[in-house]
Protein backbone atom coordinates (compact mmCIF):
# COMPACT_ATOMS: atom_id res chain seq x y z
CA UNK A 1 63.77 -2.30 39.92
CA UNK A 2 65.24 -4.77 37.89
CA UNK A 3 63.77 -8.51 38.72
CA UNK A 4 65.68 -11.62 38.88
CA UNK A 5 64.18 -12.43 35.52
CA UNK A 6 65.80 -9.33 34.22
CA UNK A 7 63.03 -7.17 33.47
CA UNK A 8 61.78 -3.73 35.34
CA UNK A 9 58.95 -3.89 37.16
CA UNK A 10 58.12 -1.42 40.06
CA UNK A 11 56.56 -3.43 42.63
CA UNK A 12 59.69 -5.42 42.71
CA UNK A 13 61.84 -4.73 45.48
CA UNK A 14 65.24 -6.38 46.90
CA UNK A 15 67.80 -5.69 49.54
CA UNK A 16 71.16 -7.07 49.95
CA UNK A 17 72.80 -4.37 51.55
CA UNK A 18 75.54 -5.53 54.48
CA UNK A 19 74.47 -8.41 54.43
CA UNK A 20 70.54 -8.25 54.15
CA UNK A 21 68.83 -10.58 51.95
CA UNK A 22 65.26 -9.51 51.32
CA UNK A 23 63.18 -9.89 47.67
CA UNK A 24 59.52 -9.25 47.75
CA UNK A 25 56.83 -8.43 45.50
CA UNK A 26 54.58 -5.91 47.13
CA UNK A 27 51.90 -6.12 44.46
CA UNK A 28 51.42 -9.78 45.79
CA UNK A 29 52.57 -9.06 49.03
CA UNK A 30 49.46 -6.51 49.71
CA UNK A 31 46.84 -9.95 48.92
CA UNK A 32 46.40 -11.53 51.80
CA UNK A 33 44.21 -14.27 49.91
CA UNK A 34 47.79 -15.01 47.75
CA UNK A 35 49.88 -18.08 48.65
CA UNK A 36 53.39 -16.97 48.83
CA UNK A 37 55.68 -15.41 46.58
CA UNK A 38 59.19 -16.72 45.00
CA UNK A 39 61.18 -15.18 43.46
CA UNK A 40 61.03 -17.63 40.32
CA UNK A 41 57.83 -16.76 39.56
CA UNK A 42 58.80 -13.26 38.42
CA UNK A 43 60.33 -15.31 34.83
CA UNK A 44 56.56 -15.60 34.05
CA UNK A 45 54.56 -12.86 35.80
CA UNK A 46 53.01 -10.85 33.27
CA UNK A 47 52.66 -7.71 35.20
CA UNK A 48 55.62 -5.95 33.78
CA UNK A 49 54.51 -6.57 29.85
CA UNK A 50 51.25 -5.01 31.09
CA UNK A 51 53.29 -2.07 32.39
CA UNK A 52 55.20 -1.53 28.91
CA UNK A 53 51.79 -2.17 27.03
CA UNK A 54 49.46 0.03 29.06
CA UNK A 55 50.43 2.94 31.37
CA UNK A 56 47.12 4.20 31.83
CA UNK A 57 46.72 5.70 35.52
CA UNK A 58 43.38 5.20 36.05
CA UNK A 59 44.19 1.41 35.96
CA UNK A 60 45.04 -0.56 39.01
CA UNK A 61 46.40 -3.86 39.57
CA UNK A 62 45.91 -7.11 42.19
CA UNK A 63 47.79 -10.24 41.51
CA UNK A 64 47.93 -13.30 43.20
CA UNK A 65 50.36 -16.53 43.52
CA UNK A 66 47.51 -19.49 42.23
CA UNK A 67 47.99 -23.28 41.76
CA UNK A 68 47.46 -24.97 38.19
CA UNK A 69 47.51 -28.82 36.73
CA UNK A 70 46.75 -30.22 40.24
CA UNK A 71 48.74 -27.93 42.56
CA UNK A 72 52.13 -28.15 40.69
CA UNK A 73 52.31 -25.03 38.45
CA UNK A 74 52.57 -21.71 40.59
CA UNK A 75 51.53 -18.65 38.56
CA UNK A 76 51.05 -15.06 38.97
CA UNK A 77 47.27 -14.10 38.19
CA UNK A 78 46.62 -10.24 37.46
CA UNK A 79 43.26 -8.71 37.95
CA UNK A 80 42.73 -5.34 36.82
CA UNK A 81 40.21 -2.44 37.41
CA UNK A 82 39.89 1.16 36.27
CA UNK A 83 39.00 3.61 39.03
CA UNK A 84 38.33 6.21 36.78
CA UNK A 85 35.16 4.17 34.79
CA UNK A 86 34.54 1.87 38.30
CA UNK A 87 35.01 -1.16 35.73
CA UNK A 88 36.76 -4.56 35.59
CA UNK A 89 39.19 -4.43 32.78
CA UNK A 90 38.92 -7.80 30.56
CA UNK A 91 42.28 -7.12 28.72
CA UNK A 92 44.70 -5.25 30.99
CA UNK A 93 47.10 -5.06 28.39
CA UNK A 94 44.51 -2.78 26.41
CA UNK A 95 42.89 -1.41 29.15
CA UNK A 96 38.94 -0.36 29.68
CA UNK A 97 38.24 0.68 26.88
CA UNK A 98 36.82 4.45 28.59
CA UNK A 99 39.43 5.97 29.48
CA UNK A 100 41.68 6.52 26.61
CA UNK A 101 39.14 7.32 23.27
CA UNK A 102 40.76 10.11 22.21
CA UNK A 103 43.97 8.40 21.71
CA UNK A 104 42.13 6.00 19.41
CA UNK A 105 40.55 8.86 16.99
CA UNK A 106 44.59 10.18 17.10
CA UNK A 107 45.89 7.24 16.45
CA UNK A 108 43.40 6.32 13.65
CA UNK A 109 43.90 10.02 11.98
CA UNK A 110 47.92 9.47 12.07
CA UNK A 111 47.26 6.36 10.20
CA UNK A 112 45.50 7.15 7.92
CA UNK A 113 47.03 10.35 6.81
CA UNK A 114 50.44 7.56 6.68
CA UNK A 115 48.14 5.91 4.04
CA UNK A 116 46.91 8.89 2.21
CA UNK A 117 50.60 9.73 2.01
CA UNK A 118 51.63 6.14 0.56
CA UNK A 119 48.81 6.63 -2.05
CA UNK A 120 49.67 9.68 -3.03
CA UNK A 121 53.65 8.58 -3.69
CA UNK A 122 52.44 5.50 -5.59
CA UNK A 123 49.68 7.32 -7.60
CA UNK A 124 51.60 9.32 -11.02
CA UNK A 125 54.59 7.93 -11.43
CA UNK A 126 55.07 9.34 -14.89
CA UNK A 127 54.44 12.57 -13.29
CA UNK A 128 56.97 11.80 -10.88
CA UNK A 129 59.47 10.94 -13.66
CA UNK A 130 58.84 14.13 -15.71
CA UNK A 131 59.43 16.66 -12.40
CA UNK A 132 63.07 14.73 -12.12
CA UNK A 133 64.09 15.22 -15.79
CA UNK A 134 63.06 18.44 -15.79
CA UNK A 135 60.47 18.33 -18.96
């Protein structure tokens, strides 16, 4: 659901059907150790950029409403684990680290066959040249 902030993020919810008028975030609303929620603290809550970045789902998230600069500053605080590893994630917008090293060795071949390819079009270019001229 769309937050006030305008981004999606699914532990967002609102109601303002017939005259209901209900906003919650159940990701904070499930810690009872949070202080409570407003709806202006979605503008800075970095769950949903952790959403885009990572959609592992092995990794689950706890956030909390905590005090900064001497109780005036309210921000969202994200804690992350993987259940798959039984590890705190450091970086929850990479994720463990465990779960995923497969996509690494893909990701690292796509590249560099992408480089290999550059290479090879900026290697000959008088070869190049002759092929389009026809001698």
């Amino acid at each position: 659901m769309r937050t006030p902030a305008g981004t999606e993020c699914p532990y967002y919810y609102e109601d303002f059907y017939r005259g209901r008028s209900t906003q919650e975030c159940r990701l904070i609303g499930r810690n009872p150790r949070s202080e409570k929620w407003k709806p202006a603290l979605c503008g800075r809550c970095p769950v949903p950029a952790i959403l885009r970045a990572n959609a592992c789902p092995n990794m689950v998230l706890e956030a909390q409403v905590v005090r900064r600069w001497l109780g005036l500053v309210r921000r969202v605080e994200v804690y992350a684990v993987c259940t798959k590893y039984q590890v705190e994630v450091e970086n929850p917008y990479v994720g463990c680290g465990h779960c995923h090293p497969e996509a690494a060795t893909i990701l690292n071949a796509v590249v560099a066959d992408e480089q290999r390819d550059d290479r090879d079009d900026r290697s000959d270019p008088i070869d190049q040249r002759e092929t389009k001229h026809g001698t």
